[in-house]
N, C-alpha and C. Protein backbone atom coordinates (compact mmCIF):
# COMPACT_ATOMS: atom_id res chain seq x y z
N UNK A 1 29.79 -9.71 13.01
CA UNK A 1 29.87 -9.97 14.44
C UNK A 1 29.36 -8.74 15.18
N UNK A 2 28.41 -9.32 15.89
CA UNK A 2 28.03 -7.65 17.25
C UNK A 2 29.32 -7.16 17.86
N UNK A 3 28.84 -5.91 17.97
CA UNK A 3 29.83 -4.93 18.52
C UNK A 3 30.03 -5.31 20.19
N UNK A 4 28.91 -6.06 20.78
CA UNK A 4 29.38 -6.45 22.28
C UNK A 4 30.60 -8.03 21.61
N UNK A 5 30.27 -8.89 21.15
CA UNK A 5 31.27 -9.83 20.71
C UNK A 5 32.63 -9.33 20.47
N UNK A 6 32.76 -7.81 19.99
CA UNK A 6 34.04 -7.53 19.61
C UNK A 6 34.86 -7.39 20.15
N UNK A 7 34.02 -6.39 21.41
CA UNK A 7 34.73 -5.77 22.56
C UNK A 7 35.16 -6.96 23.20
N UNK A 8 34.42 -8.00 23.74
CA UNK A 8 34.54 -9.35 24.58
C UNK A 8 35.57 -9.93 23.80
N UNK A 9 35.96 -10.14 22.31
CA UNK A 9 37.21 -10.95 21.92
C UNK A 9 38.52 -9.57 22.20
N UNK A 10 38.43 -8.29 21.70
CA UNK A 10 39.74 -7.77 21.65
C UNK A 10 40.06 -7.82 23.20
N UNK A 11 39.52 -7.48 23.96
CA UNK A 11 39.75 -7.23 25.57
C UNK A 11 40.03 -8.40 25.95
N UNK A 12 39.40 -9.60 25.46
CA UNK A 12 39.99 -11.14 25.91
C UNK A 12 41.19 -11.27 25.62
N UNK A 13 41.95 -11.17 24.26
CA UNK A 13 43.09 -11.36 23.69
C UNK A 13 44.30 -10.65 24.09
N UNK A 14 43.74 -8.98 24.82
CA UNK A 14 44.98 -7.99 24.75
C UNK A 14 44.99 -8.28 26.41
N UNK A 15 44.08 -9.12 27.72
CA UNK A 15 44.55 -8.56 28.45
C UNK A 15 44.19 -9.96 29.69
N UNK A 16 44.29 -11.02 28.73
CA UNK A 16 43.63 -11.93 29.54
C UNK A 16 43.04 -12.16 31.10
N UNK A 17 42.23 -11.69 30.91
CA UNK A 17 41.14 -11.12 32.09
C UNK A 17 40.89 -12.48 32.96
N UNK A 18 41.33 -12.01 34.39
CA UNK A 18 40.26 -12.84 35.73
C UNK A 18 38.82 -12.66 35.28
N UNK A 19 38.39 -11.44 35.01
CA UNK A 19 37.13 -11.34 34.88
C UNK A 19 36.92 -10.48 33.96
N UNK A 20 35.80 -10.77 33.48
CA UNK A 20 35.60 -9.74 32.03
C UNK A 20 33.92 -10.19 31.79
N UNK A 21 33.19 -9.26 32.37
CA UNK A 21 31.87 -8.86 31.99
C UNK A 21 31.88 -7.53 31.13
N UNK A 22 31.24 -7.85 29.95
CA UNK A 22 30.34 -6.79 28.83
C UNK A 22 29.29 -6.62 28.90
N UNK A 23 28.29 -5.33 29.52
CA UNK A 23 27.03 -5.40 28.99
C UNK A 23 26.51 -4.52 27.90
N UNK A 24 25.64 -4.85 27.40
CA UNK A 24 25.02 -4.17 26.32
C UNK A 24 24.01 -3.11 27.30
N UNK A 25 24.21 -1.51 27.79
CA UNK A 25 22.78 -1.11 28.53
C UNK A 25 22.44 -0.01 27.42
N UNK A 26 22.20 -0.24 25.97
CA UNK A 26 21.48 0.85 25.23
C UNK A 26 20.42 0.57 25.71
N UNK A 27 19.81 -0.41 25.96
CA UNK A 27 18.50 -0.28 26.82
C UNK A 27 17.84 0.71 27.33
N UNK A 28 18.83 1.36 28.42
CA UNK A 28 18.82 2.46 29.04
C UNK A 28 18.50 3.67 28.99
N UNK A 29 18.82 4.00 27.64
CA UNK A 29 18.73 4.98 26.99
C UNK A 29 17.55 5.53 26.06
N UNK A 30 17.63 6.56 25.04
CA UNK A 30 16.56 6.53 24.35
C UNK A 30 17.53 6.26 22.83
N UNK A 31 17.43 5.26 22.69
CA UNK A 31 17.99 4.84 21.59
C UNK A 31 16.76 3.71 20.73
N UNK A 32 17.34 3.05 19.87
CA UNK A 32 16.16 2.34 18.88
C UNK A 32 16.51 0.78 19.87
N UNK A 33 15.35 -0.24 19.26
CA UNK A 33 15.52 -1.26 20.03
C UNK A 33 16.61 -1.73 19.69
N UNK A 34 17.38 -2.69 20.12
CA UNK A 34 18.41 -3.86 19.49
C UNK A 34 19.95 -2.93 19.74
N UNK A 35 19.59 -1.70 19.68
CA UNK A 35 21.26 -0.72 19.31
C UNK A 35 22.01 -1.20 20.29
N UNK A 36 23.29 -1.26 19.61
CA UNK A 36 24.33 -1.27 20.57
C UNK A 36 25.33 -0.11 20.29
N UNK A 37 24.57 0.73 21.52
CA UNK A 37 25.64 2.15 21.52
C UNK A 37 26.60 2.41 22.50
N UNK A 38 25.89 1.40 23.97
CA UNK A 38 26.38 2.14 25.61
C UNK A 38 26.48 0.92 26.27
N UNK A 39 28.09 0.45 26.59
CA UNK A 39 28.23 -0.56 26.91
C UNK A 39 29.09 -0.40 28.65
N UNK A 40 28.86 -1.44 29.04
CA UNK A 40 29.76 -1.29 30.13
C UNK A 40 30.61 -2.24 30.86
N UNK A 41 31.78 -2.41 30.89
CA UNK A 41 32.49 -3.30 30.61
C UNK A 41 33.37 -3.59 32.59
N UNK A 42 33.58 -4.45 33.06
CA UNK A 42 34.18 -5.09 33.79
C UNK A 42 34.98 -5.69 33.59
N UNK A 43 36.84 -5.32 34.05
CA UNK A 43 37.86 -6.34 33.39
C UNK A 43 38.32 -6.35 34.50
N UNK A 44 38.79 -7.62 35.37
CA UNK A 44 39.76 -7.56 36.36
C UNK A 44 41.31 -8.11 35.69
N UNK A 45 42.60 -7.98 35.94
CA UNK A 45 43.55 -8.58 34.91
C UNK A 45 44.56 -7.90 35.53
N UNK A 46 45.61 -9.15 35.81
CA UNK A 46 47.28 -8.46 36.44
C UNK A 46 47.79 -7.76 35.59
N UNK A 47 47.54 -6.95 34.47
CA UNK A 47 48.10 -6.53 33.61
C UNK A 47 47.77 -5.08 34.16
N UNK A 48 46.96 -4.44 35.03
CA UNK A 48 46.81 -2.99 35.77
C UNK A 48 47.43 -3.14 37.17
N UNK A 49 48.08 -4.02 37.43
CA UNK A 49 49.51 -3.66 38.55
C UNK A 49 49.98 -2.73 38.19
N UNK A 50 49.84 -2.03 38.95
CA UNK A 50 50.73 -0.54 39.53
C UNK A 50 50.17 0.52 38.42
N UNK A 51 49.18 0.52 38.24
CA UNK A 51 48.63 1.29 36.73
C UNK A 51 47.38 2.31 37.57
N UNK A 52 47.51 3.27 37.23
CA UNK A 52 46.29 3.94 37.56
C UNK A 52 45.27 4.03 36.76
N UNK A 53 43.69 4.78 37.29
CA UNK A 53 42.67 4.29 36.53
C UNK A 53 42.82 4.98 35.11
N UNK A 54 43.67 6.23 35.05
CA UNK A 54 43.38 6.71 33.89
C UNK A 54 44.52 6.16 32.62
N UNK A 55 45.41 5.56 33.55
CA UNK A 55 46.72 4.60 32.50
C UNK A 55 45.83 3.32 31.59
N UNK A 56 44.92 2.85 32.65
CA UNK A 56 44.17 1.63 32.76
C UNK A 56 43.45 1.91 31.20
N UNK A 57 42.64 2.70 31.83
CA UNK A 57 41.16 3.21 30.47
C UNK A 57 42.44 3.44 29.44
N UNK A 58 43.08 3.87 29.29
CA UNK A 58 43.97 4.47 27.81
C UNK A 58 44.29 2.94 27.37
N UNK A 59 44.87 1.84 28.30
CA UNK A 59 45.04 0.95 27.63
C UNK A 59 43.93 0.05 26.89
N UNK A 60 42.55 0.11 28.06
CA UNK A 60 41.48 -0.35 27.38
C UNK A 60 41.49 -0.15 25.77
N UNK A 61 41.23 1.61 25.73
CA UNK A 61 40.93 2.31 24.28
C UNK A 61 41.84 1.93 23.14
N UNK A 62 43.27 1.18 23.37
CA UNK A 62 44.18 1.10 22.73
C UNK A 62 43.86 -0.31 21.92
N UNK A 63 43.65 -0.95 23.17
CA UNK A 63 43.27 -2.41 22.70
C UNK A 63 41.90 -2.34 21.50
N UNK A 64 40.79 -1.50 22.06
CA UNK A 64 39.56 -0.99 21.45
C UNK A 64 39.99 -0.66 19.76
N UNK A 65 40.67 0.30 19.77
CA UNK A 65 41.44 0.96 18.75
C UNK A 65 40.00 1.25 17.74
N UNK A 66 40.15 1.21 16.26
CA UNK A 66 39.01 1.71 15.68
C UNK A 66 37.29 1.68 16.06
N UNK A 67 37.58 0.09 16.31
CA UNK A 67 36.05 -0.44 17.30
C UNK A 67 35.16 1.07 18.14
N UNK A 68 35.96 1.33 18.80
CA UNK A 68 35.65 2.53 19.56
C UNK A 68 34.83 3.72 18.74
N UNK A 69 34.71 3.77 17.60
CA UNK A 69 34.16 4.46 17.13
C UNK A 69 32.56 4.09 16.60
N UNK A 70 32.40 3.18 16.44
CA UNK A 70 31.29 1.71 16.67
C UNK A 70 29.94 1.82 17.88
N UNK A 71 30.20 2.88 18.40
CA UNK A 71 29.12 3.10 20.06
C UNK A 71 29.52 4.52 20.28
N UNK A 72 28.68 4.60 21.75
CA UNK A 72 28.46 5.78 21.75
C UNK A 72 29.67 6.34 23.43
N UNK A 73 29.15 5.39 23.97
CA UNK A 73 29.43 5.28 25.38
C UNK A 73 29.98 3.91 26.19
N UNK A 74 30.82 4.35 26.43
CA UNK A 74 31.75 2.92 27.00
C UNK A 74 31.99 3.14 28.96
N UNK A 75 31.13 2.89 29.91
CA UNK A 75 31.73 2.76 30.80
C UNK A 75 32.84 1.89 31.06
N UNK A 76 33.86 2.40 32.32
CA UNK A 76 35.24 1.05 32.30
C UNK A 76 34.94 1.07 33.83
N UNK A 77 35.54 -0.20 34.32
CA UNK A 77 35.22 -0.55 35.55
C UNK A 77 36.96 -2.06 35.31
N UNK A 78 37.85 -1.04 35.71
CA UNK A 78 39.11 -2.02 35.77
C UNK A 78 39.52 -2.00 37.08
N UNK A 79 39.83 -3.41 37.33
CA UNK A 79 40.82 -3.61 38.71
C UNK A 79 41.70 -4.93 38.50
N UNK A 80 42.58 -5.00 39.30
CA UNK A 80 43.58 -5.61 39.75
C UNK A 80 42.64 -6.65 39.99
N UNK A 81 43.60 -8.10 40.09
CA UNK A 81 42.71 -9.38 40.93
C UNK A 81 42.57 -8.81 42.63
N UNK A 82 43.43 -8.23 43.28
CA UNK A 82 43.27 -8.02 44.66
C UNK A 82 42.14 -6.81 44.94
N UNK A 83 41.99 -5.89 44.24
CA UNK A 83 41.21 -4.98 44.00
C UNK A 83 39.72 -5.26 44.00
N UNK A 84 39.71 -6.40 43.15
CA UNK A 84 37.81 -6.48 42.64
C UNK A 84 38.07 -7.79 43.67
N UNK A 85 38.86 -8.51 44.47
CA UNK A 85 38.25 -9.74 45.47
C UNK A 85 37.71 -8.74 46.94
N UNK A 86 37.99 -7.36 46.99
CA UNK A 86 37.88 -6.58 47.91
C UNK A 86 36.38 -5.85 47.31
N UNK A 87 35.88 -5.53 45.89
CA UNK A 87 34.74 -4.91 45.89
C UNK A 87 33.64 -6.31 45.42
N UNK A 88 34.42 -7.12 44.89
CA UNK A 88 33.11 -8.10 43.76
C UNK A 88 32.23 -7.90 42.90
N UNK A 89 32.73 -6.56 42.77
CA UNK A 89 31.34 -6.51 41.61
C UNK A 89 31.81 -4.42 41.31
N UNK A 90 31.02 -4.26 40.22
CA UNK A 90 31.15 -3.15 39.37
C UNK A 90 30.26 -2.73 40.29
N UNK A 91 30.28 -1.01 40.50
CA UNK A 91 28.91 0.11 40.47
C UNK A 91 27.91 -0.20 39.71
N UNK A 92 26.16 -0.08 40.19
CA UNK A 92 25.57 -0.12 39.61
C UNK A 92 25.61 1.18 38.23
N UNK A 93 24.95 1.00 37.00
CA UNK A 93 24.80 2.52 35.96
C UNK A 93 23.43 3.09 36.49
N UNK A 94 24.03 4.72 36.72
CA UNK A 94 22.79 5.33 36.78
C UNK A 94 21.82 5.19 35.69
N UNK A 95 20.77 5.52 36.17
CA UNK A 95 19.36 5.97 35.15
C UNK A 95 20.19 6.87 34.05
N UNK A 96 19.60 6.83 32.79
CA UNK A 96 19.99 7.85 32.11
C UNK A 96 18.70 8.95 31.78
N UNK A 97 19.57 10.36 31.79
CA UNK A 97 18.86 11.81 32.72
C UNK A 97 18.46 12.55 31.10
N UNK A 98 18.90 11.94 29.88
CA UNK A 98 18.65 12.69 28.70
C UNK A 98 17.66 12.01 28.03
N UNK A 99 17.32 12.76 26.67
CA UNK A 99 17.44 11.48 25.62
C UNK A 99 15.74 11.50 25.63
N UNK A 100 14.85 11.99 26.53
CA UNK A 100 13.48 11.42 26.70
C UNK A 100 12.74 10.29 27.43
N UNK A 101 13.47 9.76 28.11
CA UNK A 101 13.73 8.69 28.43
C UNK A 101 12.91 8.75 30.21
């Protein structure tokens, strides 16, 4: 199973998400074609009531657990349902500034 499939089932299961976008952006990077190293993930889910962002990401990584070692780079982009009906959408990812690219 791809490593974006993985992330999309454990994060489905541990946190049943309003919303839950995965992208694959090794693209981005200077990496080989197809890699999946640098992902960036969108979860909205009542389960970060009253949680701050850095409580949030620890629980992400928990759920992640070995997987996490599988890539390179994981952006997180978590909110509350009231939170993301106020932004709709994730930050765009910068350009990436290394790599040759």
């Amino acid at each position: 199973m791809k490593i974006q499939a993985q992330i999309e089932q454990k994060i489905s299961s541990d946190f049943e998400p309003q919303f839950l976008e995965v992208l694959n952006e090794s693209y981005m990077h200077n990496v080989p074609e197809g890699s999946e190293s640098h992902f960036k993930v969108t979860l909205v889910s009542d389960k970060f009531e009253g949680k701050r962002s850095v409580a949030r990401h620890q629980m992400v990584y928990k759920a992640l657990g070995n997987l996490m070692d599988s890539f390179h780079a994981l952006a997180l982009h978590t909110y509350t349902p009231s939170e993301y009906q106020e932004v709709q959408s994730a930050p765009s990812s910068p350009q990436c500034m290394g790599g040759g690219k």
